[in-house]
PDB file of N, CA and C in Angstrom:
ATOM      1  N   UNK A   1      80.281  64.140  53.942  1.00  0.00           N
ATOM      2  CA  UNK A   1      81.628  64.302  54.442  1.00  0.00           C
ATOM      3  C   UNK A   1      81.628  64.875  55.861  1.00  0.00           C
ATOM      4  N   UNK A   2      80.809  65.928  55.839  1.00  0.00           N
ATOM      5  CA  UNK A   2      80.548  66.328  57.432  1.00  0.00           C
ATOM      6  C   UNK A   2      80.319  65.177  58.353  1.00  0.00           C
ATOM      7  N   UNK A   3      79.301  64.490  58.373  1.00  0.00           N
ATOM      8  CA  UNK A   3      78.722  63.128  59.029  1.00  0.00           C
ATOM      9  C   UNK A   3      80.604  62.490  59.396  1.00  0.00           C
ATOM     10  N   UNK A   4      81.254  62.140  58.389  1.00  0.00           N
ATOM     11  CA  UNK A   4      82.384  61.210  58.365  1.00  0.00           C
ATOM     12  C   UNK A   4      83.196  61.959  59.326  1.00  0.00           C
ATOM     13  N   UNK A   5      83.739  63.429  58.964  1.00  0.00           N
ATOM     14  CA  UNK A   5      84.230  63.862  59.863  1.00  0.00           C
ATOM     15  C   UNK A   5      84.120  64.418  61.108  1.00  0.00           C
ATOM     16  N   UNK A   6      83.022  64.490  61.271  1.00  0.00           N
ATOM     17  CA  UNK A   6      82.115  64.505  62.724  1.00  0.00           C
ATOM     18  C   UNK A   6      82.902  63.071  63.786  1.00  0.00           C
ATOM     19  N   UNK A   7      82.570  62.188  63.106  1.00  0.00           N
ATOM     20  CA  UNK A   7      82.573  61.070  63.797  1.00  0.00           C
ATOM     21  C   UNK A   7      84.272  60.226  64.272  1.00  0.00           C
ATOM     22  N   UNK A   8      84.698  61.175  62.858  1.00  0.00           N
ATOM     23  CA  UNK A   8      86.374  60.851  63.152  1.00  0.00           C
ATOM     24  C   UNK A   8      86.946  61.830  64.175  1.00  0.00           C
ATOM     25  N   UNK A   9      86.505  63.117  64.324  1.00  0.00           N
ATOM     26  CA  UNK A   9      86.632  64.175  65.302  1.00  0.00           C
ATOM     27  C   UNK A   9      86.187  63.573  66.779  1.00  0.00           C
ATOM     28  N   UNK A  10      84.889  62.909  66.752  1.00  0.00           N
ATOM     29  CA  UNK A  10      84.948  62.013  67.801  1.00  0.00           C
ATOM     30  C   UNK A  10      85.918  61.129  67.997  1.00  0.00           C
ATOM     31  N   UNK A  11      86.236  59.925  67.502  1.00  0.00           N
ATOM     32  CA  UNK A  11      86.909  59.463  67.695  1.00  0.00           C
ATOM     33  C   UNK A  11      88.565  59.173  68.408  1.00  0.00           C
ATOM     34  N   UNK A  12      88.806  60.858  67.771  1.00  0.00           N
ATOM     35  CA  UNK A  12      89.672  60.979  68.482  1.00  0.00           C
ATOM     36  C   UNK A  12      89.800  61.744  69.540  1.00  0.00           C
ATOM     37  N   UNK A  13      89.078  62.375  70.005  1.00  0.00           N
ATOM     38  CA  UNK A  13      88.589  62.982  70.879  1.00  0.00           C
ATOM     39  C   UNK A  13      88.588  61.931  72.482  1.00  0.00           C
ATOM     40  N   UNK A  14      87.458  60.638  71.910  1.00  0.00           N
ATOM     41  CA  UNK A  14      87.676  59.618  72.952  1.00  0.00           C
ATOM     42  C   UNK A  14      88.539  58.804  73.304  1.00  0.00           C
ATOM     43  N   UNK A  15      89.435  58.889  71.979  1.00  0.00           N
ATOM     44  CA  UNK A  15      91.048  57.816  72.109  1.00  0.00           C
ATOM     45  C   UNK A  15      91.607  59.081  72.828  1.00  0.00           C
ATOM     46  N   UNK A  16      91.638  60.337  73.120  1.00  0.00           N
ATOM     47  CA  UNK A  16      92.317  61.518  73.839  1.00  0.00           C
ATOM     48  C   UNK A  16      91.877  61.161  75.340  1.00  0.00           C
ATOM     49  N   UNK A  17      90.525  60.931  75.481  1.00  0.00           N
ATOM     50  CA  UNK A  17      89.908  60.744  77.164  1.00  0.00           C
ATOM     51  C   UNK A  17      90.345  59.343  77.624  1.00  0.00           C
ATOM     52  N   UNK A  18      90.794  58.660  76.829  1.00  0.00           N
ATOM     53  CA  UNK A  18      90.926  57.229  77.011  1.00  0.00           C
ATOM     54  C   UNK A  18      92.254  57.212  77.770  1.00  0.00           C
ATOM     55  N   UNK A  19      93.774  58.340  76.659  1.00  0.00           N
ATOM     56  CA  UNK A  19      94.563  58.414  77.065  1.00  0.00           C
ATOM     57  C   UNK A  19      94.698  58.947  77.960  1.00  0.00           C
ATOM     58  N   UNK A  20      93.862  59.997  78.662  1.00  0.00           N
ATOM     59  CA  UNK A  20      94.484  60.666  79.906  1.00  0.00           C
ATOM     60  C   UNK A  20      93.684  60.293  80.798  1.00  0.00           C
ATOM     61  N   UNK A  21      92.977  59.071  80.868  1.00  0.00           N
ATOM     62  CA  UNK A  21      92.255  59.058  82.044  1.00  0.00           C
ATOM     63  C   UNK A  21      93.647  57.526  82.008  1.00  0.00           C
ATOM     64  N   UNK A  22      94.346  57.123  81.237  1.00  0.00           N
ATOM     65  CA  UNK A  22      95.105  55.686  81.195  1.00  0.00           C
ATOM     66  C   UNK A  22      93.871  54.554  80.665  1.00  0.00           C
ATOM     67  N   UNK A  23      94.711  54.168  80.040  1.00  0.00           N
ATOM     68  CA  UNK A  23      94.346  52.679  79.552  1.00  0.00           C
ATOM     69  C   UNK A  23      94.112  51.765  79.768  1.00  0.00           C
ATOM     70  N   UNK A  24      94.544  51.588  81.320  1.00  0.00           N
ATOM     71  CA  UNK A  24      94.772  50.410  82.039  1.00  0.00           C
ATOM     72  C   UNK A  24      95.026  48.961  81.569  1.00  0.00           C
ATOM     73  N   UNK A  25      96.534  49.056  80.939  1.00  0.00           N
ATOM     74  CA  UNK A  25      97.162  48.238  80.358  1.00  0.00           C
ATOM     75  C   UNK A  25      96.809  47.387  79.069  1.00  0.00           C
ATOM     76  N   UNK A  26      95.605  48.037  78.759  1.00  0.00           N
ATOM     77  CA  UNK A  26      94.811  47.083  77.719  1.00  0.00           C
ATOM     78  C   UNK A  26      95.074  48.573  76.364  1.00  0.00           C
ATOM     79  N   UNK A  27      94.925  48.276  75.006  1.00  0.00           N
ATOM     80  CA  UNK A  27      94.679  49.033  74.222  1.00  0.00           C
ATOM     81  C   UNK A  27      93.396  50.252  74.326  1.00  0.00           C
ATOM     82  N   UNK A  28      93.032  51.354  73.247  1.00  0.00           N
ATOM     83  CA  UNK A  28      91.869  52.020  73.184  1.00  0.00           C
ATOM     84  C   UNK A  28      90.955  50.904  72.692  1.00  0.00           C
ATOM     85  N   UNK A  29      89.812  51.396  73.453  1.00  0.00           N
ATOM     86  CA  UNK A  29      88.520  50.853  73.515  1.00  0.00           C
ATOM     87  C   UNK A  29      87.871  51.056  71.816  1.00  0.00           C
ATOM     88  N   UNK A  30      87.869  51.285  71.095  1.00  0.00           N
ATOM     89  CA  UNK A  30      87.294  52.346  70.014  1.00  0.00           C
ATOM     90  C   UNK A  30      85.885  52.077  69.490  1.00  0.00           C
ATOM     91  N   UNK A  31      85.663  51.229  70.727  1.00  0.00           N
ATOM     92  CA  UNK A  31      83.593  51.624  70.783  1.00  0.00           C
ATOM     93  C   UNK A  31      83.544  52.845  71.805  1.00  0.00           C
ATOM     94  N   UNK A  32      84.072  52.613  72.647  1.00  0.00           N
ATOM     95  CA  UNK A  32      84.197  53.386  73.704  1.00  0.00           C
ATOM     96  C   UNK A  32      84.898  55.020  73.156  1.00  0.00           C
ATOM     97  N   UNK A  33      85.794  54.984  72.499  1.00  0.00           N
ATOM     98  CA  UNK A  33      86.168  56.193  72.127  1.00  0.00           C
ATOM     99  C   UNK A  33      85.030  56.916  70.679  1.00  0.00           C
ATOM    100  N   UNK A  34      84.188  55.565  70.128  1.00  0.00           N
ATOM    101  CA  UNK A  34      83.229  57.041  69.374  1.00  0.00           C
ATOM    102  C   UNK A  34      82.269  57.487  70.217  1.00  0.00           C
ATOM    103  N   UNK A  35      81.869  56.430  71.351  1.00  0.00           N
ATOM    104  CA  UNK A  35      80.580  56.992  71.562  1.00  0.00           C
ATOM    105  C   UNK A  35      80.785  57.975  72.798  1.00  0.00           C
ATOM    106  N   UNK A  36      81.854  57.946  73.348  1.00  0.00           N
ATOM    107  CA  UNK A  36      82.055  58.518  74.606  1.00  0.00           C
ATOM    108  C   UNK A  36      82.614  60.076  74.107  1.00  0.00           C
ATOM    109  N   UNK A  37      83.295  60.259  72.568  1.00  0.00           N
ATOM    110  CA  UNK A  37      83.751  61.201  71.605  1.00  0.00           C
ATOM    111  C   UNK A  37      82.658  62.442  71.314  1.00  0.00           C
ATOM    112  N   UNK A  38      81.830  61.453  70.990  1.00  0.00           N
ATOM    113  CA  UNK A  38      80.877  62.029  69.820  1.00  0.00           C
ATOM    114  C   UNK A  38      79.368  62.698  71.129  1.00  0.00           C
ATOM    115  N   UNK A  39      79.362  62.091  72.087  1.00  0.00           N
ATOM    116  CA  UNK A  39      78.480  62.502  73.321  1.00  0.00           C
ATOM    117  C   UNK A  39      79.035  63.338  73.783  1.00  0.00           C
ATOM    118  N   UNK A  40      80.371  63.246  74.240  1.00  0.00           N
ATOM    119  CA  UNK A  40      81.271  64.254  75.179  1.00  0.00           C
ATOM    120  C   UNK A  40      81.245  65.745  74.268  1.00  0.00           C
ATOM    121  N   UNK A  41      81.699  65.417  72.650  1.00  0.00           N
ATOM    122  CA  UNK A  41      81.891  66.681  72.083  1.00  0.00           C
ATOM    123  C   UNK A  41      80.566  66.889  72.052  1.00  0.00           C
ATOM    124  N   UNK A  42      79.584  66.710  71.616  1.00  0.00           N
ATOM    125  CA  UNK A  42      78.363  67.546  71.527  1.00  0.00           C
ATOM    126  C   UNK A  42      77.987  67.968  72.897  1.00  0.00           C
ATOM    127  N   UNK A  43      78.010  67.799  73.848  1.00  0.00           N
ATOM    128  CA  UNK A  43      77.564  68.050  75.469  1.00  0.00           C
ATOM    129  C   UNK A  43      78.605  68.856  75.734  1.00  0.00           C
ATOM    130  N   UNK A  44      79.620  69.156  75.914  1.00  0.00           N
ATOM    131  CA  UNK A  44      80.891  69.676  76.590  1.00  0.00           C
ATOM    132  C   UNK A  44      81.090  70.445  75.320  1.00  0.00           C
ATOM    133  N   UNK A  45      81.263  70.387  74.358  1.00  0.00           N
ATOM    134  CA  UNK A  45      81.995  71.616  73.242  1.00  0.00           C
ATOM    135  C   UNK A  45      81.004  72.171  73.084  1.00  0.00           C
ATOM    136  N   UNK A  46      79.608  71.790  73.647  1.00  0.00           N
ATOM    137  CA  UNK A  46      78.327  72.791  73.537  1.00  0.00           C
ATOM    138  C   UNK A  46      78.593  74.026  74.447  1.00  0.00           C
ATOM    139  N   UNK A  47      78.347  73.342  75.552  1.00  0.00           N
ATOM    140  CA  UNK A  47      78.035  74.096  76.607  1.00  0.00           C
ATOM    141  C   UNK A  47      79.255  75.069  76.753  1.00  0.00           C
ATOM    142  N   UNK A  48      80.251  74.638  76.790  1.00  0.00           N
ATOM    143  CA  UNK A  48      81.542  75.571  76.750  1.00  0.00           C
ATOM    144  C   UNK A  48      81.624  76.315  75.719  1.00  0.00           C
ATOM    145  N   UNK A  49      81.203  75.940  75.029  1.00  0.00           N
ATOM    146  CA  UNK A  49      81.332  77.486  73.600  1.00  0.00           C
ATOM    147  C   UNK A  49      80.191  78.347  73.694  1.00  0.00           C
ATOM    148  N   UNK A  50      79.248  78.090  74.404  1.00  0.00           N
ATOM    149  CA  UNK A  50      77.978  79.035  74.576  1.00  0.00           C
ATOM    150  C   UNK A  50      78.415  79.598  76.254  1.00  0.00           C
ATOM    151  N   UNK A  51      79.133  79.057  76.973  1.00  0.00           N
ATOM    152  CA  UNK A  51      78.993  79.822  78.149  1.00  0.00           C
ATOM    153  C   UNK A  51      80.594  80.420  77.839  1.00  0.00           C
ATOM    154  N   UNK A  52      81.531  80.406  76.859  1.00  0.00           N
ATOM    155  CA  UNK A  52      82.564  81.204  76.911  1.00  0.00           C
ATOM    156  C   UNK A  52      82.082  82.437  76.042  1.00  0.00           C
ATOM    157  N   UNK A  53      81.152  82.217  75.127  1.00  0.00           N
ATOM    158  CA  UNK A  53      80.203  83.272  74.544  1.00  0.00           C
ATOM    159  C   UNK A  53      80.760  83.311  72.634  1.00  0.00           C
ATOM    160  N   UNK A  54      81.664  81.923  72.460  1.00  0.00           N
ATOM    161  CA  UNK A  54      81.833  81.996  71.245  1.00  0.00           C
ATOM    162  C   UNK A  54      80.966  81.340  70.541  1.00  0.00           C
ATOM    163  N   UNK A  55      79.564  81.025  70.742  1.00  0.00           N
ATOM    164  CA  UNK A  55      78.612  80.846  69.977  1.00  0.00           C
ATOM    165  C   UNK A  55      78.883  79.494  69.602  1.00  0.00           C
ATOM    166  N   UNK A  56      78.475  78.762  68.213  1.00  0.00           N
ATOM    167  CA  UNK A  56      78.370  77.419  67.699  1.00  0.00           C
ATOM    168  C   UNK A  56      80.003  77.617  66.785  1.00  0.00           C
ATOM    169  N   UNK A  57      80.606  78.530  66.905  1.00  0.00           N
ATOM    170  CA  UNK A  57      81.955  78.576  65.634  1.00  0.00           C
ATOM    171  C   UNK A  57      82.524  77.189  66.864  1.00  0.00           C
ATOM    172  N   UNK A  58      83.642  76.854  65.354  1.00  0.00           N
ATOM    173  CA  UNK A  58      84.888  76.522  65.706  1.00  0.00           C
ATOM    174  C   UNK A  58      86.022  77.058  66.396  1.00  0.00           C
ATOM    175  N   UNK A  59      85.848  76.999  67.747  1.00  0.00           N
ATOM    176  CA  UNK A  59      87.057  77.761  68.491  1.00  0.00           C
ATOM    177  C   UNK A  59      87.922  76.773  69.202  1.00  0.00           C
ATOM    178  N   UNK A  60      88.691  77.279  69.848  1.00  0.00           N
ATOM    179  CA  UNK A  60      89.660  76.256  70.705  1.00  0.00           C
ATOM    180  C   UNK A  60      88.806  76.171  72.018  1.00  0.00           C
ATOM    181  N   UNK A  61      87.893  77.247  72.705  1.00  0.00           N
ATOM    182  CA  UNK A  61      86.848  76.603  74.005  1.00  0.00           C
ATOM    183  C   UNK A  61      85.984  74.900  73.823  1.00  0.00           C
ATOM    184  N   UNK A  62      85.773  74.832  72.258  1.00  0.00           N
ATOM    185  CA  UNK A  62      85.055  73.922  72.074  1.00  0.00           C
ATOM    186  C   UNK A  62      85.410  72.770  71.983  1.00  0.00           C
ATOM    187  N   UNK A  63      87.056  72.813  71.297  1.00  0.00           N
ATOM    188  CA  UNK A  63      87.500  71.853  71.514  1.00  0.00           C
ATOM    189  C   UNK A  63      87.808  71.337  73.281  1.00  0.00           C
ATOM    190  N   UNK A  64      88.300  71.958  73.757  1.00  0.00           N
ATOM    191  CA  UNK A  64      88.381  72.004  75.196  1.00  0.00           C
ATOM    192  C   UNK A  64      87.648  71.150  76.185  1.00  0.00           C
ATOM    193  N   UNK A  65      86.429  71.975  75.399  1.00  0.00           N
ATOM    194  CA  UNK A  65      84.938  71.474  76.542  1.00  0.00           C
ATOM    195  C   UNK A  65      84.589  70.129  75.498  1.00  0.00           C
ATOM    196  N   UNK A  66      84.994  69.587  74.328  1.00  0.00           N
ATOM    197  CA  UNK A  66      84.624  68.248  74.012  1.00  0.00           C
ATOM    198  C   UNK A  66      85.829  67.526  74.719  1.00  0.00           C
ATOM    199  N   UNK A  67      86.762  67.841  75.017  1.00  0.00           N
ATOM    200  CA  UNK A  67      88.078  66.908  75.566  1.00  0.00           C
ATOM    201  C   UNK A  67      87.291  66.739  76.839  1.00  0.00           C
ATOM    202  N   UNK A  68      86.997  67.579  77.201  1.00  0.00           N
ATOM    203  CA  UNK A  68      86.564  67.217  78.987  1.00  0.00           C
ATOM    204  C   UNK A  68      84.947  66.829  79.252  1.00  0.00           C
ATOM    205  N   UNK A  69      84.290  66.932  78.564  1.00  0.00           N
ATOM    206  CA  UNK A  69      82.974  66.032  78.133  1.00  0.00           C
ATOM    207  C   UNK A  69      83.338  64.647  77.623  1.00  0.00           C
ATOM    208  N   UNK A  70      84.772  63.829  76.642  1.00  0.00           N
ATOM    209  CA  UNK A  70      84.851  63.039  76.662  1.00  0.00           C
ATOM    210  C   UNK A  70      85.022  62.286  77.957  1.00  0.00           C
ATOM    211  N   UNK A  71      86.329  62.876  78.605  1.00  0.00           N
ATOM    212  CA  UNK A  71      86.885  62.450  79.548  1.00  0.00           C
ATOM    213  C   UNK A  71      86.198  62.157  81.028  1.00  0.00           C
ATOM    214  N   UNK A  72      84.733  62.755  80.970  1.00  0.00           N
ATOM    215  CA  UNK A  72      83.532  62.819  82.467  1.00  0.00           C
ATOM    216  C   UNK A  72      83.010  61.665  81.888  1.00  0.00           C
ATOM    217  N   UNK A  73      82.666  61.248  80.298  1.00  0.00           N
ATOM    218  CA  UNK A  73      82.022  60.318  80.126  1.00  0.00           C
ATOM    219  C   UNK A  73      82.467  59.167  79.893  1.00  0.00           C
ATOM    220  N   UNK A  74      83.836  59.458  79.499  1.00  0.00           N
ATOM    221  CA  UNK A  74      84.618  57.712  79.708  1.00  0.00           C
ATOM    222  C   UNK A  74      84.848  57.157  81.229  1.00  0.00           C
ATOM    223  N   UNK A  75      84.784  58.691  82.388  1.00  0.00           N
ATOM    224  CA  UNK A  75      85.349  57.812  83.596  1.00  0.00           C
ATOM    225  C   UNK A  75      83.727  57.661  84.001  1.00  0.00           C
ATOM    226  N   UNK A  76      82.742  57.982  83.484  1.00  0.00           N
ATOM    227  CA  UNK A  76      81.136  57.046  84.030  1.00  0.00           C
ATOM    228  C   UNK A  76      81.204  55.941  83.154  1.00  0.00           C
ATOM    229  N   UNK A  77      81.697  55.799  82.057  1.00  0.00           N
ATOM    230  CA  UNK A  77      81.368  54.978  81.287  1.00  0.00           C
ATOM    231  C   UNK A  77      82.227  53.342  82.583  1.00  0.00           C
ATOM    232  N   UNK A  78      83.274  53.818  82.598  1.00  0.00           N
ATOM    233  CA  UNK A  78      84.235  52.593  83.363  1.00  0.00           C
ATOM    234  C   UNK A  78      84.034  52.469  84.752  1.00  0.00           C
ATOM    235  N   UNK A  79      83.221  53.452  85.337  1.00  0.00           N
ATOM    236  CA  UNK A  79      82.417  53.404  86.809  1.00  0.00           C
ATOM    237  C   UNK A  79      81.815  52.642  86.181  1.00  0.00           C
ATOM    238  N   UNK A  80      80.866  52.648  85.563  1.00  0.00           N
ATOM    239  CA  UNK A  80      79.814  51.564  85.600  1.00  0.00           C
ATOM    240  C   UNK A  80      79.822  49.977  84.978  1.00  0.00           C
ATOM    241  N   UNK A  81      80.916  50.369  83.846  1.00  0.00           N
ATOM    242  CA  UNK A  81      81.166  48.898  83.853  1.00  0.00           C
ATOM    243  C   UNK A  81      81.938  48.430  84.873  1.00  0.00           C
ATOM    244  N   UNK A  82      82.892  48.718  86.099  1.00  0.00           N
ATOM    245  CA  UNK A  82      83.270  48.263  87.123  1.00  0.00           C
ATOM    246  C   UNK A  82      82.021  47.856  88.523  1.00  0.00           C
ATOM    247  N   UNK A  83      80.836  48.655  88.267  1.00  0.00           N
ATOM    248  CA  UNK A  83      80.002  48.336  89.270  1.00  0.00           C
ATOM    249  C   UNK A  83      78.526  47.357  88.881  1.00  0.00           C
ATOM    250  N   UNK A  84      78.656  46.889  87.376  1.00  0.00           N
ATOM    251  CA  UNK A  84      77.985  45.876  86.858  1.00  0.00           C
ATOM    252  C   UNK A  84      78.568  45.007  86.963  1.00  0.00           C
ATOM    253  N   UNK A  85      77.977  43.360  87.213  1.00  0.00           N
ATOM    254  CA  UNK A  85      78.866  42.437  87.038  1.00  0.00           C
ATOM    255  C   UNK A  85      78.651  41.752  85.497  1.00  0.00           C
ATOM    256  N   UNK A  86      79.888  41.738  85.150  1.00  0.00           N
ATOM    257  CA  UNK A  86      79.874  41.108  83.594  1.00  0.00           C
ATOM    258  C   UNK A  86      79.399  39.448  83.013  1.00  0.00           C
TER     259      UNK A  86
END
């Protein structure tokens, strides 16, 4: 159940970076929102809950720092598919 909700916590996490970086007229990505979710929260709700000093708990820093770990990695994610050609 952890595993499941891990991944749904991602999920929305990256449909959150998706929304505030815009959509650009197309729907959520939702490959793009687990993997950009589930990277962002472990990298960003890491580092921000260890450098705000609340350790590995569940706090609101962590959520924070996974919103904005999604959101660095959805706008590399769409840098780079804009600078590959498809």
């Amino acid at each position: 159940m952890l595993i499941i909700g891990l991944i749904l916590f991602g999920m929305l996490v990256g449909a959150a970076a998706q929304v505030i970086l815009g959509k650009g007229g197309k729907g959520i990505d939702w490959t793009m929102a687990i993997v950009a979710g589930l990277v962002g929260s472990f990298v960003g709700g890491l580092v921000i809950s260890l450098a705000s000093g609340d350790g590995l708990a569940f706090r609101p820093s962590g959520i924070i720092g996974s919103i904005l770990g999604a959101v660095i990695v959805t706008a590399g994610w769409r840098w780079w598919r804009r600078r590959t050609p498809a």
